[in-house]
Protein backbone atom coordinates (compact mmCIF):
# COMPACT_ATOMS: atom_id res chain seq x y z
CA UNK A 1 0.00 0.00 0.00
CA UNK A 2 1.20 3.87 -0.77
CA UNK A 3 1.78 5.70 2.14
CA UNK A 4 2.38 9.08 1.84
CA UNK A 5 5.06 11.38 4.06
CA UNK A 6 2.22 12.95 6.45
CA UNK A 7 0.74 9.72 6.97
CA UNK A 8 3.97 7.51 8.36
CA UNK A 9 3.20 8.43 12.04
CA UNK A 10 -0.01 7.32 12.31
CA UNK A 11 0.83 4.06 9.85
CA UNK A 12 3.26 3.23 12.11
CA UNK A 13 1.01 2.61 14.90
CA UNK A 14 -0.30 -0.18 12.73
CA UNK A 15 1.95 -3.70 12.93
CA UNK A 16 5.47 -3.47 10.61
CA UNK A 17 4.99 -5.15 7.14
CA UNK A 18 8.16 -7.57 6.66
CA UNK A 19 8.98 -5.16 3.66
CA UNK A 20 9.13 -1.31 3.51
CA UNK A 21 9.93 0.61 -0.05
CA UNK A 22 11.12 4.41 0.85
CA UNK A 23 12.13 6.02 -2.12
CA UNK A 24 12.45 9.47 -3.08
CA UNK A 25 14.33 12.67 -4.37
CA UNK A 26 14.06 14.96 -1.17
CA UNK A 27 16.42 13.90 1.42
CA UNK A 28 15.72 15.73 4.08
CA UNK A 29 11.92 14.05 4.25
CA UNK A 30 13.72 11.01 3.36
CA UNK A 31 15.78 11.07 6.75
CA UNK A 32 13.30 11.91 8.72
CA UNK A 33 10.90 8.58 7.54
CA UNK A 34 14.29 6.43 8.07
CA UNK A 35 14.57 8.05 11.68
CA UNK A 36 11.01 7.32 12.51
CA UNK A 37 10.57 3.70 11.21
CA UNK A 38 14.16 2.65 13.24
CA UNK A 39 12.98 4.18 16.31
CA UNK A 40 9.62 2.67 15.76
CA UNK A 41 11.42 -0.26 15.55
CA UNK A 42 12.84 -0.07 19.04
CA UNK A 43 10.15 0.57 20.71
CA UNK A 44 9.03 -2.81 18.88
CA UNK A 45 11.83 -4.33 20.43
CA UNK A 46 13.63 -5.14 17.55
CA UNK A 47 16.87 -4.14 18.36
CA UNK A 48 19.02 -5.77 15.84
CA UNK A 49 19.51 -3.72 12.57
CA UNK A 50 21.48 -4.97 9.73
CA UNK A 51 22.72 -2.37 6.98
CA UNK A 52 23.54 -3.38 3.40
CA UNK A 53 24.50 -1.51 0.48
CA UNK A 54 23.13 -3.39 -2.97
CA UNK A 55 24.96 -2.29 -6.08
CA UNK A 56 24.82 -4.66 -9.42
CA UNK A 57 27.00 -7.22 -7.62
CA UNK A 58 25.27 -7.53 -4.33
CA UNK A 59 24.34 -10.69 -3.61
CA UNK A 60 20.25 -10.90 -2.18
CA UNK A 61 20.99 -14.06 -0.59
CA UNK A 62 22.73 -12.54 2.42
CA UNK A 63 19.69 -11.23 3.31
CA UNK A 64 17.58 -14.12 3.60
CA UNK A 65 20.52 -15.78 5.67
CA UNK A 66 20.51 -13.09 8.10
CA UNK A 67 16.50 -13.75 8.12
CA UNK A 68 17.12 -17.42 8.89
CA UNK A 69 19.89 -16.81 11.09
CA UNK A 70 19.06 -16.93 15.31
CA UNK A 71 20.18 -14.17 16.83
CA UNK A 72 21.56 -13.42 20.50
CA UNK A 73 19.79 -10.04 20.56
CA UNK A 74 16.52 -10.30 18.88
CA UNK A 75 14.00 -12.53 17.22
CA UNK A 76 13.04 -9.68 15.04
CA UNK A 77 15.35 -7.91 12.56
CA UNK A 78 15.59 -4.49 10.74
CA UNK A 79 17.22 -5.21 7.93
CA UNK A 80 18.45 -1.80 5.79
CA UNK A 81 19.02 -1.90 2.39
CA UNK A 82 20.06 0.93 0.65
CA UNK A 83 19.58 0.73 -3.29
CA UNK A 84 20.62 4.28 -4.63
CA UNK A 85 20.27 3.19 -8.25
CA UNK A 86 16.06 2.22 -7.04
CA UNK A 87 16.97 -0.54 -9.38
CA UNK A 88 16.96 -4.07 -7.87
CA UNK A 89 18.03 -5.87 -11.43
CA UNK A 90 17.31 -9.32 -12.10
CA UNK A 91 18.51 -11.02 -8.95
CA UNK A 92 17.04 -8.31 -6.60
CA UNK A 93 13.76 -8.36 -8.36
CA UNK A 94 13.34 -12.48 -7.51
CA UNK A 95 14.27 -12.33 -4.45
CA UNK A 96 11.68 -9.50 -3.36
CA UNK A 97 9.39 -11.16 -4.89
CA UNK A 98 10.32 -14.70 -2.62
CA UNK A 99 10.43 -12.64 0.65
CA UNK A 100 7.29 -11.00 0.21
CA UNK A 101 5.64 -14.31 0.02
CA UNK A 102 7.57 -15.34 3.01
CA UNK A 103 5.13 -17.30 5.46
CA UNK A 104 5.67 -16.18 9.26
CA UNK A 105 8.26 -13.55 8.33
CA UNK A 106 8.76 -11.20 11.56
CA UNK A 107 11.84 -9.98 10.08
CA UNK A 108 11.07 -6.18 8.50
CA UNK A 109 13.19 -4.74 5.49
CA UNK A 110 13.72 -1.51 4.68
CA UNK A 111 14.51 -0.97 0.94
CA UNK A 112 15.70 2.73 0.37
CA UNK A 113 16.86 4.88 -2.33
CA UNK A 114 16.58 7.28 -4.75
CA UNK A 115 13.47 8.25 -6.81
CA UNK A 116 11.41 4.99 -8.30
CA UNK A 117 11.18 4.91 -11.61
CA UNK A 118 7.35 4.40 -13.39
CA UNK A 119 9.06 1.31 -15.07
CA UNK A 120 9.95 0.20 -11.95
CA UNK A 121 6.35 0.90 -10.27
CA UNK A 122 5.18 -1.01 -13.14
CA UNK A 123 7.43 -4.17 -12.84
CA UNK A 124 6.72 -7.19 -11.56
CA UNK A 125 8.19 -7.61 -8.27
CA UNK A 126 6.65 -3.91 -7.43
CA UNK A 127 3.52 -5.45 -8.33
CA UNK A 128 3.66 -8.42 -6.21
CA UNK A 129 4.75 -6.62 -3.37
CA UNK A 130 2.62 -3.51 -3.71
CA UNK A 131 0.22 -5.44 -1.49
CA UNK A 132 1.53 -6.55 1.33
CA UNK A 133 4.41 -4.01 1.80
CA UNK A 134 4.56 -0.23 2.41
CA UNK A 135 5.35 2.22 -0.69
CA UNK A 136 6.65 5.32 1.27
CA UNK A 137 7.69 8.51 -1.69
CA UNK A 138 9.40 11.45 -0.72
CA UNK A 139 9.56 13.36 -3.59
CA UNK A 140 10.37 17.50 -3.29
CA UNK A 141 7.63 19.76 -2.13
CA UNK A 142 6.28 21.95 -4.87
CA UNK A 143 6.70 25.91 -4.47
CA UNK A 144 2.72 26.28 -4.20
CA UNK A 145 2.47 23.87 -1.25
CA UNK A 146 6.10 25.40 0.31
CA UNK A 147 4.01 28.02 2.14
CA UNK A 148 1.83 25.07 4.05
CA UNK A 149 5.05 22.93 4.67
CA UNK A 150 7.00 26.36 6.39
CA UNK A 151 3.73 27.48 8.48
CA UNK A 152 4.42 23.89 10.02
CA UNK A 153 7.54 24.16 10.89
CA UNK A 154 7.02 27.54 12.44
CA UNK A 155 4.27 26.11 14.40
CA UNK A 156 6.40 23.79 15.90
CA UNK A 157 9.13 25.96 16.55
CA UNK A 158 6.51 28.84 17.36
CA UNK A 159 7.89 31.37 15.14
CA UNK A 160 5.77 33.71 13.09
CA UNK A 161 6.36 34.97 10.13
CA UNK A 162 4.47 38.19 8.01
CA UNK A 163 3.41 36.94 4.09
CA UNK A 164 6.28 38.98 3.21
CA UNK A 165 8.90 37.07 4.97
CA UNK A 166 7.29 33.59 4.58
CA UNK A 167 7.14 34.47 0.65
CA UNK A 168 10.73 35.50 1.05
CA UNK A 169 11.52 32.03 3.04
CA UNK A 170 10.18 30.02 0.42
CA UNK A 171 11.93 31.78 -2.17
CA UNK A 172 15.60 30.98 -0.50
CA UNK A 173 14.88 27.48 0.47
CA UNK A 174 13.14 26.04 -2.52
CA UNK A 175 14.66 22.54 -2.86
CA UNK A 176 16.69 22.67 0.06
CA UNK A 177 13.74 21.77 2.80
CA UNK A 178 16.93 20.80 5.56
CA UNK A 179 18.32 24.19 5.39
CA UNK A 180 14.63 26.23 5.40
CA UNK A 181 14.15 23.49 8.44
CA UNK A 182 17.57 24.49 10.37
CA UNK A 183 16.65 28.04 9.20
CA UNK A 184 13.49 27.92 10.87
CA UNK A 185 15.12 27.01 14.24
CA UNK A 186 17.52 29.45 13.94
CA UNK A 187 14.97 31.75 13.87
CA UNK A 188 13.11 30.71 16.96
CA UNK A 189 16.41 30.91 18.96
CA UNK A 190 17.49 34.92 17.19
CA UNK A 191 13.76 36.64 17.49
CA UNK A 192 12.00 34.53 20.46
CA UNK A 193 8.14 35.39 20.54
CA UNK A 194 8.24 37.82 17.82
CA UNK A 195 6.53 38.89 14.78
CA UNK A 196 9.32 38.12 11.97
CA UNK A 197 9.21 40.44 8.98
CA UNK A 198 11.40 40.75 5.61
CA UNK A 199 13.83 42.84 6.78
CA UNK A 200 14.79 40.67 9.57
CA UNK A 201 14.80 37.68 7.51
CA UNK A 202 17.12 39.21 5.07
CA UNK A 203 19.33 40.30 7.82
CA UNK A 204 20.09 36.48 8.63
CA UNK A 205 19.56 34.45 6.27
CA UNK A 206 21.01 33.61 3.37
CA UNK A 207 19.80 32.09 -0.61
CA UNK A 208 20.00 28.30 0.45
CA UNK A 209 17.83 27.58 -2.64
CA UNK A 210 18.49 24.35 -4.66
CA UNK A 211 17.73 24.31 -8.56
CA UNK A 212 18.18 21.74 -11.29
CA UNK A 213 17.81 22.27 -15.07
CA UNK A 214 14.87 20.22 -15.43
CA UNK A 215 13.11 22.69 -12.81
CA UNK A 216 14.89 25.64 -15.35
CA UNK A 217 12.68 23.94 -17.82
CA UNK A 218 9.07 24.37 -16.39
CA UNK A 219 9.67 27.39 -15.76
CA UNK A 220 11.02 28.48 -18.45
CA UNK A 221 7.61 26.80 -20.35
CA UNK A 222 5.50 29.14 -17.31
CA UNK A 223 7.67 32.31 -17.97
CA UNK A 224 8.15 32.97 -14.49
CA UNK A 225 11.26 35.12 -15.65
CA UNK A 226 12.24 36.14 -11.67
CA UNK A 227 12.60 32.47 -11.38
CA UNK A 228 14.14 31.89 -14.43
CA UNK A 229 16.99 34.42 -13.37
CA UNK A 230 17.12 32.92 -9.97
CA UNK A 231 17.86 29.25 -10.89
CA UNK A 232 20.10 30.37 -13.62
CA UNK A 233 22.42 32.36 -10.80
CA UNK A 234 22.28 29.20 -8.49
CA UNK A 235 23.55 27.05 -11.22
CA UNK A 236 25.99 29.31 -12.21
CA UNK A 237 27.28 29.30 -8.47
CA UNK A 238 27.60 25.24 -8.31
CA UNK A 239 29.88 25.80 -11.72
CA UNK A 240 27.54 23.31 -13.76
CA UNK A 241 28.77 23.47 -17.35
CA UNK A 242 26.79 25.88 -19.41
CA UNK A 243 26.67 22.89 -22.07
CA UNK A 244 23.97 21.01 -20.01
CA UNK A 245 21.75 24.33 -19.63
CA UNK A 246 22.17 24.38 -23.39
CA UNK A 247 21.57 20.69 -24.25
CA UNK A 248 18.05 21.60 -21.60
CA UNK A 249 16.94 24.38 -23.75
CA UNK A 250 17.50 22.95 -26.99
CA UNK A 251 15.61 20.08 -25.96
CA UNK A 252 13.05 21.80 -25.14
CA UNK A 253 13.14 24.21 -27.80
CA UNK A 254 12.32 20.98 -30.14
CA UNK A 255 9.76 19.72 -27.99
CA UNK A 256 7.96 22.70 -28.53
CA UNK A 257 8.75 23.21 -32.51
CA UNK A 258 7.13 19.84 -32.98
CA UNK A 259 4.18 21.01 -30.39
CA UNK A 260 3.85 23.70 -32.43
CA UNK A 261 3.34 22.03 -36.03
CA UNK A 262 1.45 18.99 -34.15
CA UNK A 263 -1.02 21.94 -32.44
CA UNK A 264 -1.88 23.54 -35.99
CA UNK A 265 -2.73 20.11 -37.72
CA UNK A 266 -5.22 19.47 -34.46
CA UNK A 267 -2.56 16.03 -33.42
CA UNK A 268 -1.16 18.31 -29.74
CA UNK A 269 -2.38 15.19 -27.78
CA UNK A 270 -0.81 12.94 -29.95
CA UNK A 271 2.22 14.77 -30.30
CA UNK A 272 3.17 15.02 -26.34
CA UNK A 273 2.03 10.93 -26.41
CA UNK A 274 5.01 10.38 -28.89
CA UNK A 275 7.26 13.27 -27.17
CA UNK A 276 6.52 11.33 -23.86
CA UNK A 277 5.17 14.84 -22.58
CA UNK A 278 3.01 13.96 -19.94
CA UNK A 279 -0.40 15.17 -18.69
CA UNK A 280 0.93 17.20 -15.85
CA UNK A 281 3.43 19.11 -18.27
CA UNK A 282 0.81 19.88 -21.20
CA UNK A 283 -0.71 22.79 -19.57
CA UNK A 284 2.84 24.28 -19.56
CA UNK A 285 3.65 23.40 -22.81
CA UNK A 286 0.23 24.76 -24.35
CA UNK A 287 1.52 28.05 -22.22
CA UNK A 288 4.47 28.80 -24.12
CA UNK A 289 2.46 28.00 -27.33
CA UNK A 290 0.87 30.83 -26.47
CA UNK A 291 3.09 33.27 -27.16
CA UNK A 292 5.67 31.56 -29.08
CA UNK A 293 4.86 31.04 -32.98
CA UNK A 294 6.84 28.71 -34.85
CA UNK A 295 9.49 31.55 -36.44
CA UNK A 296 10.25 32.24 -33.00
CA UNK A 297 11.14 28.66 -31.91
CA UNK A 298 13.82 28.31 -34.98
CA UNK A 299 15.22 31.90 -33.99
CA UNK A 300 15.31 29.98 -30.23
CA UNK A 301 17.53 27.17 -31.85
CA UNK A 302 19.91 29.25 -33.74
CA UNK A 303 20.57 31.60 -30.78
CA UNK A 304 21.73 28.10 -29.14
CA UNK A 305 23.54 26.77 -32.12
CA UNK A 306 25.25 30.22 -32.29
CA UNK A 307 26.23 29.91 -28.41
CA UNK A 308 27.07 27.04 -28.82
CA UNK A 309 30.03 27.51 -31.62
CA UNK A 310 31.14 30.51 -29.72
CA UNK A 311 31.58 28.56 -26.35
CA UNK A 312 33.15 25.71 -28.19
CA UNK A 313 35.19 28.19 -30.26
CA UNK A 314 35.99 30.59 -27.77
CA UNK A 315 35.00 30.18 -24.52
CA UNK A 316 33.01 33.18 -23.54
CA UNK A 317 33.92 35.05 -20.75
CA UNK A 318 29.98 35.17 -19.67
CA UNK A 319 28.51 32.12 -20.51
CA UNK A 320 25.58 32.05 -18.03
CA UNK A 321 24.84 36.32 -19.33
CA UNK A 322 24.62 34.72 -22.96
CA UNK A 323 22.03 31.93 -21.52
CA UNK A 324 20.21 34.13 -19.70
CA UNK A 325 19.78 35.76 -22.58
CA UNK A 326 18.49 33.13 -24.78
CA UNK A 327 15.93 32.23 -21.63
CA UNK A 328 14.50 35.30 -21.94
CA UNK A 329 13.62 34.83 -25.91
CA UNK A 330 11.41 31.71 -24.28
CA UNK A 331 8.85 34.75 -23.06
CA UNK A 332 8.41 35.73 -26.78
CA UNK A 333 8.77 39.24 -26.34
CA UNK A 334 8.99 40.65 -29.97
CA UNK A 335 11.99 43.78 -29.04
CA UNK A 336 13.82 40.56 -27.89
CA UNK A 337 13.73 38.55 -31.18
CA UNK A 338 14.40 41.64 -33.11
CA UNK A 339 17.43 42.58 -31.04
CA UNK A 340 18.78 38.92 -31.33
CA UNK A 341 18.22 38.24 -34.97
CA UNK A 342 20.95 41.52 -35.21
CA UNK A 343 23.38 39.67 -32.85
CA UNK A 344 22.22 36.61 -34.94
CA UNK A 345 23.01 38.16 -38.21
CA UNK A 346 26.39 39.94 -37.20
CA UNK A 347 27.43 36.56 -36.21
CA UNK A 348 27.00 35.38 -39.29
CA UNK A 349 28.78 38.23 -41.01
């Protein structure tokens, strides 16, 4: 059965299963459901925990000998696996698929990792076990449900925040919920019992924010240009290679040049089937559509065909000011196109 991050305390009131799936790309909520499943554990008595690593070479069977081993400690076992690939493989996949049907099994196992797949959700050992086991995801909380998650925490650390400074909050900890966590303790401890504004956030705190180029991309297809700018000045700061940012836009440049074509011959739907754009991402897509027309999509590709030669060729001293650049083009702002079809055609010259 799924259970869901804000559910785990009050599922874990409810007997162990003898198999536990956490996965998930947000580690700080990923932590905390590992700390609350071992120390429900204890208080179950089952004080022996075994940790394992899998990679491709791990070998399953040690895990059903610890099962079948006695133990001086215990009857019951926690037995950790951590599977950062959230790929089991062949061997892995059997073997889940023997414990869960394990008769008298007291023995728990947690299986933990990184974000699970929908291949994997769809495979057979997920399948067999998606019945008897608990499916815990922890996947990153999404900027409209930030506010929510932060009022929590506050709550529990009663501090209180004006709109201004929660806004502000969730703005520098996007993606990074352990530091907007230790930041909201902080705060408790530097204004005690006191109405927190802007100012005084700003006075302590600092842009903690974590971005990736696939969240560049939606909003990029929203043009939320603030945000745009922001993510582009984080990446810039971890020294990711400009060449990825490119290979993001270009990709999605084609996405939507096909979009585009597919929308006018009444085939969008079957379009973002074959472009594996799904449902949750149309609405974002159909945005830039909006106000992007065909011409301007090409002029999108050769301003990153042009970057990249230069790059290649040259260098640039300013990479991440020429990328910005071609992000803005993505809000289809006419002075913009005309201004870089210039550039475009003195670059050709």
């Amino acid at each position: 059965m799924r259970v869901y991050f804000n559910q785990l305390e009050t599922q874990l009131k409810q007997p162990l299963p003898n198999l536990i799936l956490l996965f998930g790309d947000e580690p700080y909520q990923q932590q905390l459901a590992l700390d609350k499943i071992r120390a429900e554990c204890l208080a179950q008595q089952i004080d022996e925990r075994l940790v394992f690593q899998a990679d491709d070479k791990f070998n399953w069977q040690q895990i059903m000998d610890e099962a079948l081993a006695l133990s001086l400690f215990s009857s019951r076992k926690l037995i950790e696996v951590e599977l950062p690939t959230a790929k089991p493989g062949r061997s892995g996949s059997a073997f889940l698929q023997e414990w869960a049907a394990l008769a008298d099994n007291e023995h728990t196992l947690l299986l933990w990792g990184g974000k699970l797949g929908a291949e994997q959700t769809k495979s057979k050992w997920f399948k067999t076990t998606e019945k008897t086991s608990w499916f815990i995801p922890v996947y990153d909380i999404e900027r409209h449900n930030l506010p929510n998650w932060f009022n929590q925490q506050c709550q529990q650390h009663q501090v209180q925040l004006t709109p201004d400074a929660l806004h502000l909050m969730c703005d520098l900890y996007e993606g990074n919920l352990l530091s907007g966590a230790q930041e909201v303790s902080r705060l408790s401890l530097i204004y005690p019992e006191q109405l927190i504004d802007i100012d005084q956030i700003k006075a302590v705190a600092s842009d903690q924010s974590r971005f990736t180029v696939f969240q560049l991309a939606d909003d990029l297809l929203k043009n939320n240009r603030q945000k745009v700018v922001q993510i582009l000045t984080r990446l810039q700061g971890e020294d990711l290679e400009p060449v990825i940012v490119t290979w993001l836009l270009q990709r999605e440049a084609e996405t939507l040049a096909l979009l585009a074509i597919a929308q006018a011959n009444g085939q969008f739907d079957a379009e973002c089937k074959k472009q594996r754009v799904w449902d949750n991402r149309k609405g974002a897509y159909r945005q830039a559509l909006a106000r992007l027309n065909l011409s301007m999509i090409e002029q999108i590709l050769k301003a990153i065909g042009q970057f990249e030669v230069d790059y290649k060729s040259t260098g640039l001293k300013a990479p991440y000011i020429q990328l910005a650049h071609i992000c803005a083009l993505f809000s289809g702002d006419p002075v913009l196109f005309n201004f870089n079809q210039i550039m475009l055609e003195n670059d050709l010259d």
